[in-house]
Protein backbone atom coordinates (compact mmCIF):
# COMPACT_ATOMS: atom_id res chain seq x y z
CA UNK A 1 -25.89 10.87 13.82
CA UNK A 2 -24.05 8.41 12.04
CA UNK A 3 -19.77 8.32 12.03
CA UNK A 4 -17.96 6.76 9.54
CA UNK A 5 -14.51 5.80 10.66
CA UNK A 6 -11.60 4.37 9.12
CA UNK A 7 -10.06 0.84 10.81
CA UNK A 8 -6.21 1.19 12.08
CA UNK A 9 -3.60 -0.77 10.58
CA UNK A 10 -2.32 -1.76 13.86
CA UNK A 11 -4.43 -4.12 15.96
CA UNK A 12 -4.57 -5.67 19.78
CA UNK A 13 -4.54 -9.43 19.99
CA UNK A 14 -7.51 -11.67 19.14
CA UNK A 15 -9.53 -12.18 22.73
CA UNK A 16 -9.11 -15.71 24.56
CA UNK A 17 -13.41 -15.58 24.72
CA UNK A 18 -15.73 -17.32 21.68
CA UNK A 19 -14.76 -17.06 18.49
CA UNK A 20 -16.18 -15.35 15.88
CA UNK A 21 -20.10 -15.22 15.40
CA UNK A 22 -20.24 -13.94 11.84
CA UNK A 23 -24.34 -13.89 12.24
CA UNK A 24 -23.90 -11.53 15.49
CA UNK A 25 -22.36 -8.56 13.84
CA UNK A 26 -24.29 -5.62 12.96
CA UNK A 27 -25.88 -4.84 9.43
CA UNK A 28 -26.69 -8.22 8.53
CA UNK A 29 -27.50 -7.37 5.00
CA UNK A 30 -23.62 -7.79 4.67
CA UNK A 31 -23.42 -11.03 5.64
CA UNK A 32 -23.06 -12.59 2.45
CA UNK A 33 -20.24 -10.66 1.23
CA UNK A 34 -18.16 -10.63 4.78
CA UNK A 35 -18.33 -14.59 4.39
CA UNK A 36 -17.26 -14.55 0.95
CA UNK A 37 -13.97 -12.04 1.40
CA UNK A 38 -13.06 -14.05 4.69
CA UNK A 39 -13.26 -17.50 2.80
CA UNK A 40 -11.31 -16.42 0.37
CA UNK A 41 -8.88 -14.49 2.82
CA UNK A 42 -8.25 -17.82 5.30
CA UNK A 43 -7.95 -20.01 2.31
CA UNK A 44 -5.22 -17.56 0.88
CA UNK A 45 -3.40 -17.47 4.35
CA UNK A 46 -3.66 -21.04 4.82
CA UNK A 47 -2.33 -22.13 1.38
CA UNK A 48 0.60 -19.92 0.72
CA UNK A 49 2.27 -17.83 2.76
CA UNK A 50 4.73 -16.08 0.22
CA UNK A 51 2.11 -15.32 -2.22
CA UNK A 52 -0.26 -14.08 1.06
CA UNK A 53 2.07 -11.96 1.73
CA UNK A 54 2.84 -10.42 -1.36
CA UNK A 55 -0.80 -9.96 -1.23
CA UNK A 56 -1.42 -8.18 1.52
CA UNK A 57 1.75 -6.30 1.28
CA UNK A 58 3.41 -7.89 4.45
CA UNK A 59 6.76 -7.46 4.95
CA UNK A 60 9.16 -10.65 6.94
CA UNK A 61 8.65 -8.99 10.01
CA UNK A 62 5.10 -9.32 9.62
CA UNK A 63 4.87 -13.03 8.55
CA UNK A 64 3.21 -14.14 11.72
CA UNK A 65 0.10 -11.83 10.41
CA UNK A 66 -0.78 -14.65 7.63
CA UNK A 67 -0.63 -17.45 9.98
CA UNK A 68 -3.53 -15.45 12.25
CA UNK A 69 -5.31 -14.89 8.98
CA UNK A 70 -5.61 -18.46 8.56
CA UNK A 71 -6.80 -19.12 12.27
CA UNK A 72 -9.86 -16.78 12.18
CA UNK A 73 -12.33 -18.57 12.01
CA UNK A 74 -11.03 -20.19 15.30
CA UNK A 75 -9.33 -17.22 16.96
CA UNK A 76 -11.49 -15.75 20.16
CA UNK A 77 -13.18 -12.00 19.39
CA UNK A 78 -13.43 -9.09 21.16
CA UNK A 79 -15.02 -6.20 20.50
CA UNK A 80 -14.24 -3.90 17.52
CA UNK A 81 -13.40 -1.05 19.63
CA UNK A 82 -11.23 -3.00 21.18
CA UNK A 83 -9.17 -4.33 18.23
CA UNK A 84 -8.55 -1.67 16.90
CA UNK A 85 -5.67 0.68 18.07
CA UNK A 86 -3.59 3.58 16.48
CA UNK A 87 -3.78 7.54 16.80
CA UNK A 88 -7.21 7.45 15.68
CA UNK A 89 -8.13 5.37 18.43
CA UNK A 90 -5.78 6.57 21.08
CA UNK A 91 -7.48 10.10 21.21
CA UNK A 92 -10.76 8.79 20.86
CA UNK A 93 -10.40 6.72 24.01
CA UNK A 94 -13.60 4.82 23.68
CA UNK A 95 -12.98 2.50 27.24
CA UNK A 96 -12.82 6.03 29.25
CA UNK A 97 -15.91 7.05 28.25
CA UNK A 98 -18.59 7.38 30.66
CA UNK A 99 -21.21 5.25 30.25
CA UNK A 100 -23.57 7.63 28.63
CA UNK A 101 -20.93 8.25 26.11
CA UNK A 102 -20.11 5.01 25.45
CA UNK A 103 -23.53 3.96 24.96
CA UNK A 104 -23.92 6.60 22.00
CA UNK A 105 -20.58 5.31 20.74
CA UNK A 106 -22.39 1.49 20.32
CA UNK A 107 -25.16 3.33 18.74
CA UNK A 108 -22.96 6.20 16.12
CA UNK A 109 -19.74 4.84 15.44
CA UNK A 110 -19.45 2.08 12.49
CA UNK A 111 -16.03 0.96 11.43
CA UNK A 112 -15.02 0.33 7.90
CA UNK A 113 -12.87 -2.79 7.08
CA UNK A 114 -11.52 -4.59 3.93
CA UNK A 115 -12.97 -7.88 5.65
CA UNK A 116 -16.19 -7.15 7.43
CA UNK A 117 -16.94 -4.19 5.04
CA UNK A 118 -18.46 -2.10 8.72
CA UNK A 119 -18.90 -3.33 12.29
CA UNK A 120 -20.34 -1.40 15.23
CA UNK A 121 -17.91 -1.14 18.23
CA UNK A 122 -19.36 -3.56 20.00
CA UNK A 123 -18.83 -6.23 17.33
CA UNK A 124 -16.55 -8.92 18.53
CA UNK A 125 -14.32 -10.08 15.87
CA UNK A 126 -10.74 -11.05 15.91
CA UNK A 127 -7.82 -9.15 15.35
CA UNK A 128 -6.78 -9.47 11.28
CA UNK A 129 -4.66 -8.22 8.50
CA UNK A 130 -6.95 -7.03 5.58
CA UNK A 131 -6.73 -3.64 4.32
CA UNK A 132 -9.34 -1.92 1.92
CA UNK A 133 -6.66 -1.83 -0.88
CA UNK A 134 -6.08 -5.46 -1.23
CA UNK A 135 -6.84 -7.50 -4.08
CA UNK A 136 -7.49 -10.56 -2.95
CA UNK A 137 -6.87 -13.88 -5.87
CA UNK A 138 -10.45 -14.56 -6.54
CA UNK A 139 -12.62 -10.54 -6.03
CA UNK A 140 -10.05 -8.63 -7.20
CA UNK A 141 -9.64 -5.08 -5.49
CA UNK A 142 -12.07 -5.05 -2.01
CA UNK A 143 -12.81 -1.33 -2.06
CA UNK A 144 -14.66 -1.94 -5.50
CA UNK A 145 -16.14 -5.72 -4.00
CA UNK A 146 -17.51 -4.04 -1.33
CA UNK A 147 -19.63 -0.78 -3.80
CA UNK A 148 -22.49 -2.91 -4.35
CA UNK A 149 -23.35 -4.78 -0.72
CA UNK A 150 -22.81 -1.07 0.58
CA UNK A 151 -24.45 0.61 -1.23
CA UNK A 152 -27.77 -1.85 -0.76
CA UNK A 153 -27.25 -1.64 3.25
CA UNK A 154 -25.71 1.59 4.15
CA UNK A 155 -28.79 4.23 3.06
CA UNK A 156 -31.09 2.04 5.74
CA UNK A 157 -28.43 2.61 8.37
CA UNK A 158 -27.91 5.98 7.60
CA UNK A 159 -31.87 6.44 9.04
CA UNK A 160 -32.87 10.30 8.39
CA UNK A 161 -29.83 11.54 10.51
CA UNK A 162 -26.74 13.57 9.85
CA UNK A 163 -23.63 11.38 8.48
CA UNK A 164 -20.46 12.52 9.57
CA UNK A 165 -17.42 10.78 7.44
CA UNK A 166 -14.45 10.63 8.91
CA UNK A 167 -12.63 7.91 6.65
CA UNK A 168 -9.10 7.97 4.41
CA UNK A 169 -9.76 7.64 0.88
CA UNK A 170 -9.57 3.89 0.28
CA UNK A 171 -12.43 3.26 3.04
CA UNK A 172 -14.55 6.01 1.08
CA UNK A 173 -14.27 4.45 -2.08
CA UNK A 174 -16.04 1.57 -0.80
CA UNK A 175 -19.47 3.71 0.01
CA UNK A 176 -20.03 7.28 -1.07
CA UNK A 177 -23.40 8.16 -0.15
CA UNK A 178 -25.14 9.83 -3.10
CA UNK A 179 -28.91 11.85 -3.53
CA UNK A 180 -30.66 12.77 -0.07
CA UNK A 181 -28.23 10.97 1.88
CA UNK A 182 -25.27 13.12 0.49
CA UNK A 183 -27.00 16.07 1.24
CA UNK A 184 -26.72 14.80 5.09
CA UNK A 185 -23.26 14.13 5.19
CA UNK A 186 -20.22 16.06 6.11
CA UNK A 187 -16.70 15.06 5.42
CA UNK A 188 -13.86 16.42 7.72
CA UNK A 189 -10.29 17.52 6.59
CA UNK A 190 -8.02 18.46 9.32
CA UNK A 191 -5.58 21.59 7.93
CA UNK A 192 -2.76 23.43 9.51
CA UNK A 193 -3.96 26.48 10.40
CA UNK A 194 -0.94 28.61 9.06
CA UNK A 195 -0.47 26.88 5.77
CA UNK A 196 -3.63 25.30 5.41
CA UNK A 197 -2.25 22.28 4.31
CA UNK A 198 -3.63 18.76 4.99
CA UNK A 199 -1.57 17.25 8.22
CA UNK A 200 -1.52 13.12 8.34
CA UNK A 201 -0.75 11.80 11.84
CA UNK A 202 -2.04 14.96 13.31
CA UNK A 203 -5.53 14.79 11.28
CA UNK A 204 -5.92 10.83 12.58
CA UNK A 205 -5.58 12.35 16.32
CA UNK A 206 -8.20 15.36 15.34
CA UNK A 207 -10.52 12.93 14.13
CA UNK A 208 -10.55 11.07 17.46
CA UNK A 209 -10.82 14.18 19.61
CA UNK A 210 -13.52 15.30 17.39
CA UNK A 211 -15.61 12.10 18.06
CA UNK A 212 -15.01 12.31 21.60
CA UNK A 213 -16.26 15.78 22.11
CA UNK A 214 -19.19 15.15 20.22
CA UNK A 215 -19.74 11.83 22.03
CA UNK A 216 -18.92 13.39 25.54
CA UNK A 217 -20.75 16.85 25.04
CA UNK A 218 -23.85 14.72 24.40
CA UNK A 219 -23.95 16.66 20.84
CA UNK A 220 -26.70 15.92 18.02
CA UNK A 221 -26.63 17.89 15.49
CA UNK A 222 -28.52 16.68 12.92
CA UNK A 223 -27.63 18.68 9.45
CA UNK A 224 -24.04 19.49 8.38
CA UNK A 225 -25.08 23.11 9.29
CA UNK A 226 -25.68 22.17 13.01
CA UNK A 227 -22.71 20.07 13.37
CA UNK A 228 -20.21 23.26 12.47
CA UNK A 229 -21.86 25.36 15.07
CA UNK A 230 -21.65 22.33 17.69
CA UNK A 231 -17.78 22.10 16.32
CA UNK A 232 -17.24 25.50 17.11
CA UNK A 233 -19.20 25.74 20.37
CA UNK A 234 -16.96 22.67 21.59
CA UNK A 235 -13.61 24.60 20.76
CA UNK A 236 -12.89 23.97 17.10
CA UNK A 237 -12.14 26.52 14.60
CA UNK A 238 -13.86 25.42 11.47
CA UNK A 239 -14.29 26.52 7.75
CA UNK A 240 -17.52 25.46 6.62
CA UNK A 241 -17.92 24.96 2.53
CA UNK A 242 -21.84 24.14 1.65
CA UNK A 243 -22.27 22.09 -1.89
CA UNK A 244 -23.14 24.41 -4.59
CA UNK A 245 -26.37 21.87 -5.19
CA UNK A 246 -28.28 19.18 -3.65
CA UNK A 247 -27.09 15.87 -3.25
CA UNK A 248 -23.53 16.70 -2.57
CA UNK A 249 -21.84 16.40 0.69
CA UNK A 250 -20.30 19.56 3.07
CA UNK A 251 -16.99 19.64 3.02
CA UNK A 252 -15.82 21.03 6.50
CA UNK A 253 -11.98 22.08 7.43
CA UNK A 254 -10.85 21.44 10.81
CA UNK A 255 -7.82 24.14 11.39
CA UNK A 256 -5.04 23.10 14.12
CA UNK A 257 -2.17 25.18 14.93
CA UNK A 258 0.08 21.95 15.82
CA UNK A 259 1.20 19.05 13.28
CA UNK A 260 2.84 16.54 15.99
């Protein structure tokens, strides 16, 4: 199994250990393309701080986020799961996971970012400001930068294994697995049970919970079909919708009863 997970806008500091090791991180077929956003993205930062900000939608408060931009290539790294915080994050808890757990959470979980494009959570990279929806001066709008180096590197990673996508829309606009791939992959809404409408900080908690039962349970299902009855056998009321043909994805509903 294979999770697809969004980054959180909110970070923990860079780590006071080495700095970044671009040629360390997972997927290496990315490579290219993480050095070329990041080159542009320090150079930005380090030039112009207005116009970096007006970039990357920063308010004042959030000036001191340009100024770490510009240091990354410096900064010390920790690893991804580490950096990255939020609700998403929170529930998913990945440093109280037992160690059985958290070894299938090295192996399943890969990260989407406007700057690395994916990292495993075991990646150590320094905290950053770069969302997916940011056109940077000189590549223009990342989530469309990053289509083609995904799409070349993501089917191999994939292997022959269920995909489970758990990402907001701009991250999935950067990879949308097509053909035989698609036909392995589920995506996840989280609903409100009595309305059955979509619920926002609620769903990014869900998400996490989700992961960790799978992750904890020691599930692996490995078709869209086996992953609704593992859902359900772990708690989770679930509405299942198959694709009316092959090479489209499962769309499965996650129904909650509480929206805090």
């Amino acid at each position: 199994m294979l999770v697809l997970l969004p980054p959180s806008e909110g970070k923990a500091p860079s780590g006071d250990g080495a700095p970044l090791d671009t040629g360390a991180l997972s997927l290496p077929g990315l490579a290219g393309a993480r050095a070329t956003v990041l080159a542009e993205l320090v150079e930005l930062c380090a030039a112009d701080e207005g116009k970096a900000r007006d970039v990357l939608g920063l308010s004042e408060g959030l000036r001191g986020e340009v100024a770490k931009n510009a240091g990354l290539r410096t900064a010390g790294a920790r690893p991804a799961g580490e950096v990255y915080t939020g609700v998403l994050y929170d529930a998913l808890g990945l440093a109280s996971l037992d160690a059985a757990a958290a070894d299938r959470a090295r192996r399943e979980l890969l990260v989407f970012s406007g700057l690395w494009g994916a990292v495993r959570v075991d990646d150590r990279i320094p905290s950053y400001r770069c969302s997916m929806g940011v056109k940077l001066p000189g590549l223009g709008a990342l989530g469309a930068f990053w289509r083609t180096p995904m799409a070349q590197v993501l089917p191999e990673a994939t292997a022959d294994g269920l995909v489970l996508d758990l990402r907001s829309a701009a991250y999935a606009a950067a990879w949308r697995p097509k053909g035989e791939v698609a036909g392995r992959t589920a995506s996840v809404r989280v609903l409100h049970a009595p309305t059955r409408k979509v619920v926002s900080h609620f769903n990014k908690a869900t998400k996490g919970r989700i992961v960790r039962s799978l992750l904890t349970a020691g599930a692996a299902p490995g078709t869209p079909a086996e992953l609704v009855e593992a859902l359900r056998e772990l708690g989770y009321a679930v509405e299942a919708e198959p694709p009316g043909r092959a090479g489209k994805a499962w769309s499965l509903d996650v129904l909650v009863d509480e929206v805090h």
